[in-house]
Protein backbone atom coordinates (compact mmCIF):
# COMPACT_ATOMS: atom_id res chain seq x y z
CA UNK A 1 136.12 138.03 109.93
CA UNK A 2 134.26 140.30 107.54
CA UNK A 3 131.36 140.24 106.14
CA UNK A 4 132.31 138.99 102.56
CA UNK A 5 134.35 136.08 104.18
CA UNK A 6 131.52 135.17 106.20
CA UNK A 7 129.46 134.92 102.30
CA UNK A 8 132.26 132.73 101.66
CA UNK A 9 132.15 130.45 104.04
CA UNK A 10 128.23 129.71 104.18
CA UNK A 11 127.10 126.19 103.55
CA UNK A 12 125.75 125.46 100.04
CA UNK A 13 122.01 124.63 99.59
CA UNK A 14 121.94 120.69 98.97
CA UNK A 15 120.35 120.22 95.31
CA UNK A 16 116.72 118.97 95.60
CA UNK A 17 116.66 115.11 94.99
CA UNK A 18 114.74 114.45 91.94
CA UNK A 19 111.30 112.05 92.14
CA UNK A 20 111.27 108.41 90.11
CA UNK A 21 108.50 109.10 87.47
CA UNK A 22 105.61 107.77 88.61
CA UNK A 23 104.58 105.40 85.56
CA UNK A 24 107.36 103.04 87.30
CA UNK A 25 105.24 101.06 89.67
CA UNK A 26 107.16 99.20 91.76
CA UNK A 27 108.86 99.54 95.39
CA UNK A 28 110.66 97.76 98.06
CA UNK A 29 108.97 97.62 101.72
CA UNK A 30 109.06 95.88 104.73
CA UNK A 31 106.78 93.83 106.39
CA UNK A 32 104.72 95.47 109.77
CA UNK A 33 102.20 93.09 110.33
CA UNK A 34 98.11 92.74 109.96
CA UNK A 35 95.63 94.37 111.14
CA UNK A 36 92.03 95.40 109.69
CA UNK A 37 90.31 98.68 108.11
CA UNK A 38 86.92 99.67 107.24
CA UNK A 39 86.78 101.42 103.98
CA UNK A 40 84.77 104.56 102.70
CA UNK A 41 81.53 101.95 102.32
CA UNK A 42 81.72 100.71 106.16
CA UNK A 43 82.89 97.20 104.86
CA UNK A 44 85.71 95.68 106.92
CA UNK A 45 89.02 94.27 105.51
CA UNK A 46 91.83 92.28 106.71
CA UNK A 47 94.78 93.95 105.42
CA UNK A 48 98.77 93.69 106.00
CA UNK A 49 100.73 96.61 106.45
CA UNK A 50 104.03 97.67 104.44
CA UNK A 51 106.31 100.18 105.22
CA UNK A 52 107.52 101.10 102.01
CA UNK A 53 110.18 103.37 100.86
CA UNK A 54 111.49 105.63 100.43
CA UNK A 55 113.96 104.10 98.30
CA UNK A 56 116.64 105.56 95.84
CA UNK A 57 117.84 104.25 92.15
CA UNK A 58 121.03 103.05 93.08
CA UNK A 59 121.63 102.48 89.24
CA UNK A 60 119.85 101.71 85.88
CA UNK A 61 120.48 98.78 83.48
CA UNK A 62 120.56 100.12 79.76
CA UNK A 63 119.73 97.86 76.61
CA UNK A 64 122.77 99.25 74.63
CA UNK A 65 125.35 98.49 77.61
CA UNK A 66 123.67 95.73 79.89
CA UNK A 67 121.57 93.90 77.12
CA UNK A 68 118.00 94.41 78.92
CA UNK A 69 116.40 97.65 80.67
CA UNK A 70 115.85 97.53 84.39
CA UNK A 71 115.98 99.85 87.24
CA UNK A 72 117.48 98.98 90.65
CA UNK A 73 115.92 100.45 93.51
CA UNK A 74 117.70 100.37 97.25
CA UNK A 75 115.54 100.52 100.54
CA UNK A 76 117.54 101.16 103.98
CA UNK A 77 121.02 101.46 105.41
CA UNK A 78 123.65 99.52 106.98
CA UNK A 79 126.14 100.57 108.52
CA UNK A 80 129.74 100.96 106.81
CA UNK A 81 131.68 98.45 108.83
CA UNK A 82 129.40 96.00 107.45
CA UNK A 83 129.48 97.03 103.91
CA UNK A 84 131.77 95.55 100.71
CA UNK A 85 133.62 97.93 99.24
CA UNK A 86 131.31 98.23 96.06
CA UNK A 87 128.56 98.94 98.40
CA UNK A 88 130.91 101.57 99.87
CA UNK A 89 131.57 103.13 96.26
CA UNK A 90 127.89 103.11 95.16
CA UNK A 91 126.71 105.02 98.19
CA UNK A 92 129.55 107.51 98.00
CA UNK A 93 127.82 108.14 94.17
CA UNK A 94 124.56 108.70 96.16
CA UNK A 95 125.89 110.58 98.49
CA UNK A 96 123.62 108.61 101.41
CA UNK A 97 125.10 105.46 103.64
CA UNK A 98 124.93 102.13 102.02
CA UNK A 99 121.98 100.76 101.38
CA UNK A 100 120.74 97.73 102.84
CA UNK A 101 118.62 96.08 100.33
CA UNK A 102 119.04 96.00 96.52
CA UNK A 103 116.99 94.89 93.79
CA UNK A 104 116.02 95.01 90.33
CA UNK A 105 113.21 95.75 88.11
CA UNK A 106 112.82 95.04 84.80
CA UNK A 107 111.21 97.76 82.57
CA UNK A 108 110.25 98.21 79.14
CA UNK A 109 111.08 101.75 79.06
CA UNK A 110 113.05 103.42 81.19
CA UNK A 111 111.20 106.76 80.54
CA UNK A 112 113.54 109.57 82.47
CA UNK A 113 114.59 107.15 85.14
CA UNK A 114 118.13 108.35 86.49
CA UNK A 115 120.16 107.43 89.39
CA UNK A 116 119.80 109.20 92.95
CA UNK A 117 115.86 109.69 92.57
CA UNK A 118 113.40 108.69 95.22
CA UNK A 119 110.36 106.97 94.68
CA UNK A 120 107.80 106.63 97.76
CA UNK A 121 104.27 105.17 98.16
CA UNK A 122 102.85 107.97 96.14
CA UNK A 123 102.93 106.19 93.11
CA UNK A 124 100.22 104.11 93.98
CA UNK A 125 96.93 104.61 94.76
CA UNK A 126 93.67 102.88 96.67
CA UNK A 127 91.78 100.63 94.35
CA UNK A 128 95.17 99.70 92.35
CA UNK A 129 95.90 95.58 92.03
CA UNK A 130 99.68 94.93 92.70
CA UNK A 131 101.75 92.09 93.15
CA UNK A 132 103.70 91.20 96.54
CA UNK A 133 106.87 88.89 96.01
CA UNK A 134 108.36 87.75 99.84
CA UNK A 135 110.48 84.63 101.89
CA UNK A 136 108.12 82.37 103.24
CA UNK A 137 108.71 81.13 107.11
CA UNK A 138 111.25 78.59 107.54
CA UNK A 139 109.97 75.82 108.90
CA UNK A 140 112.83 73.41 109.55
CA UNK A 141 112.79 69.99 108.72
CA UNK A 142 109.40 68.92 108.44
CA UNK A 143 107.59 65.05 108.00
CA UNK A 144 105.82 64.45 104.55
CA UNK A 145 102.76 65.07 106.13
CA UNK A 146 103.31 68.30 107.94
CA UNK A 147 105.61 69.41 104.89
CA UNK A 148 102.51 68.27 101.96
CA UNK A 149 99.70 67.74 103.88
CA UNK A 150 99.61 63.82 103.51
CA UNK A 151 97.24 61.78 105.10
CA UNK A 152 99.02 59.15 106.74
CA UNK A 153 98.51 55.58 106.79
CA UNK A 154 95.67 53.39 108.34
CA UNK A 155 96.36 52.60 112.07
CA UNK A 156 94.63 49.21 112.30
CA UNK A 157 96.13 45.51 111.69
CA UNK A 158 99.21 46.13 113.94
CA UNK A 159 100.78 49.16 111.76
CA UNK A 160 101.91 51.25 115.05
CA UNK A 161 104.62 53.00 113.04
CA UNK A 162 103.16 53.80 109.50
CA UNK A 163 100.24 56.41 110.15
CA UNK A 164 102.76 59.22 109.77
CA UNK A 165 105.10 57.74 107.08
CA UNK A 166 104.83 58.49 103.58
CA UNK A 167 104.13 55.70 102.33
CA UNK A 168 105.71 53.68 98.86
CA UNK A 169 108.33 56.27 96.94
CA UNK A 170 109.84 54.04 94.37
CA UNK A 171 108.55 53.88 90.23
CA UNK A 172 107.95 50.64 88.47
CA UNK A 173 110.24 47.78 88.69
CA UNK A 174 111.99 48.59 85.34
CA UNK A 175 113.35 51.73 86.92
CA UNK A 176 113.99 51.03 90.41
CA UNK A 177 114.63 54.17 91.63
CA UNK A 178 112.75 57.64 93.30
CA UNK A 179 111.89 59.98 90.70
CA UNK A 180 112.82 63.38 90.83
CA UNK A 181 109.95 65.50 92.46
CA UNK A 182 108.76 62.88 94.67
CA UNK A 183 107.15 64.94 97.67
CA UNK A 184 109.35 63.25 100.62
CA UNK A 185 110.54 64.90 104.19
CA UNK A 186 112.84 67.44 104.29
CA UNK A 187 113.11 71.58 104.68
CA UNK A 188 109.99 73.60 104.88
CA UNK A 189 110.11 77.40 104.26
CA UNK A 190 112.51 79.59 103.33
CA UNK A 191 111.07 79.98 99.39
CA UNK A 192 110.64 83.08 96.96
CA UNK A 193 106.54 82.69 96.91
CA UNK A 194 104.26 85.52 95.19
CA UNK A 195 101.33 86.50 95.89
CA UNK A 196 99.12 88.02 93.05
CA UNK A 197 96.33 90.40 92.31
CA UNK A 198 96.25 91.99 95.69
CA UNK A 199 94.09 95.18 96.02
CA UNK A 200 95.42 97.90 98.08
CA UNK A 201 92.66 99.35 100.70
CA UNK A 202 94.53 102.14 101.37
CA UNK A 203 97.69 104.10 101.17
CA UNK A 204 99.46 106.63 104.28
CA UNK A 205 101.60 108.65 102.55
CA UNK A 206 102.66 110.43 105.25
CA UNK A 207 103.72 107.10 107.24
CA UNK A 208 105.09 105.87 103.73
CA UNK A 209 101.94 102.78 104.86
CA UNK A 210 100.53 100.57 102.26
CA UNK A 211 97.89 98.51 103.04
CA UNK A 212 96.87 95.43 100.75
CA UNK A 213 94.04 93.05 101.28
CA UNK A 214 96.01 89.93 101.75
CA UNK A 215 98.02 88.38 103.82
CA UNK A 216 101.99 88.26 102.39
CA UNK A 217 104.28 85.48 103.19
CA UNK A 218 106.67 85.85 105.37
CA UNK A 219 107.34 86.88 109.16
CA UNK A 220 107.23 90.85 110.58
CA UNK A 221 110.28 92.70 109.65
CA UNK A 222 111.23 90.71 105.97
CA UNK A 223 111.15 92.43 102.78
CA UNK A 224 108.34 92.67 100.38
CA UNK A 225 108.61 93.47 96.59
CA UNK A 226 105.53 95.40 95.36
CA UNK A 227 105.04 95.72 91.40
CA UNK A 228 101.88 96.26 89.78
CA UNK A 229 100.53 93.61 88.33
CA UNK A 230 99.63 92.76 84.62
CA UNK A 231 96.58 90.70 85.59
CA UNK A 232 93.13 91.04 84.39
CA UNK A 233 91.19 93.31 87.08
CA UNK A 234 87.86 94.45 88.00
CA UNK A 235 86.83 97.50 86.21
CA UNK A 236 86.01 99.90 89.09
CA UNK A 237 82.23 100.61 89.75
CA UNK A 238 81.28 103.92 89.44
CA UNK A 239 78.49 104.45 92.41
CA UNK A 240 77.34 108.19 90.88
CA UNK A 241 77.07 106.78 87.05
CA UNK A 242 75.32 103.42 88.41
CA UNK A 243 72.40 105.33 89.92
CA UNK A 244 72.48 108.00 86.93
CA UNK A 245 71.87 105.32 84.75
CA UNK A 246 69.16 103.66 86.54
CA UNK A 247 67.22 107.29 86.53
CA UNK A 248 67.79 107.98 82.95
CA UNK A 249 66.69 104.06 82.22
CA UNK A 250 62.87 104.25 80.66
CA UNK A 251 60.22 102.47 82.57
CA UNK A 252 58.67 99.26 81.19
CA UNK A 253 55.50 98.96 78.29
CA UNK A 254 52.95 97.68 80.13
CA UNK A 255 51.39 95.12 77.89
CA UNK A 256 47.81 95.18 76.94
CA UNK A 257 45.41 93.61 79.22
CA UNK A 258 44.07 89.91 76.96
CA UNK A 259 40.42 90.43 75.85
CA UNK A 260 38.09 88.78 78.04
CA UNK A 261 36.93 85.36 77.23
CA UNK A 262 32.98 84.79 76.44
């Protein structure tokens, strides 16, 4: 083979995968587990750890075409026997396996968002507030107490079998029926539940590691949905401009000593 068939036949250089602009704060991450930190100030937190990202734009929802803006970010792979035929298609557009978990983000600008980018822990930072959507534990079927924390019943005058029952559940007599709502036995667990305004102590970008002082519902291993949140936060204290302006503060007018009584 000669040397100009040899050119020929060399492998191309894979295009560099574009980054997700980083004024889109949000990402999808899994559950590790808790553990605790101390921070820069030698104060100790309990924090859980997410592994999250990288994950790819699997698509982007348009106003014109859709009728709202979003952008739908994809974190790991599963493997192709396992995957619909749609999921097939999408990942041969990405040119990566199929992914494993999708999900959407609303956005009010999609500002250079495109699909096949990557967007990893390195859009936020320590000292951001972020929000942390997961699926509780299931629980089973659960009594009304264990299930809402009721009290029970009294145990005296002979009631042997109401001090873990519910107790009444019908309305008034012109009704005659349970209302909807009433807090009765049944399933416990297995919910969408948020939690919000969650600080983050500390982010490992090299691990893709973010860890938030909270604790985040749901067991090791299930999938957490981090957005920034649009809460009210602390304004961060400034340790240098605190003491700067103690220094420059002027000290206190003594007041003049009251004349001496005859």
């Amino acid at each position: 083979m000669t040397e100009e068939n040899k050119e020929n036949t060399a492998p191309e250089a894979k295009p560099e995968v574009q980054q997700l602009p980083p004024a889109h704060k949000f990402l999808i991450g899994e559950k590790m587990g808790m553990t605790q930190v101390f921070d820069a100030a030698g104060n100790l937190h309990a924090v859980t750890v997410v592994k999250a990202g990288p994950c790819r734009v699997a698509y982007t929802r348009t106003q014109e075409k859709d009728g709202y803006q979003a952008v739908c970010l994809g974190f790991g792979h599963k493997k192709e026997k396992n995957s619909l035929k749609a999921e097939l298609g999408l990942a041969k557009k990405l040119g990566t396996p199929a992914l494993k978990y999708l999900k959407e983000f609303r956005v009010a600008d999609l500002a250079g968002a495109a699909q096949g980018q990557t967007a990893g822990v390195e859009r936020f930072a320590e000292g951001e507030w972020v929000d942390l959507q997961g699926v509780s534990k299931g629980h089973g079927w659960a009594g009304a107490m264990k299930r809402h924390n009721f009290r029970g019943q009294p145990a005296s005058h002979g009631a042997s079998d109401r001090e873990r029952a519910p107790g009444s559940l019908g309305s008034r007599r012109s009704l005659g029926r349970v209302l909807p709502g009433q807090r009765m036995a049944g399933h416990w667990g297995v919910e969408t539940v948020s939690v919000q305004k969650v600080k983050i102590i500390k982010v490992i970008p090299e691990e893709n590691l973010i860890l938030v002082n909270s604790g985040i519902p749901g067991a090791a291993g299930s999938i957490v949905h981090i957005t920034l949140t649009n809460k009210r936060v602390p304004k961060p204290v400034v340790a240098a401009a605190k003491a700067k302006g103690k220094k420059d503060a002027k000290p206190a007018a003594k007041k003049p000593a009251a004349p001496a009584k005859k």
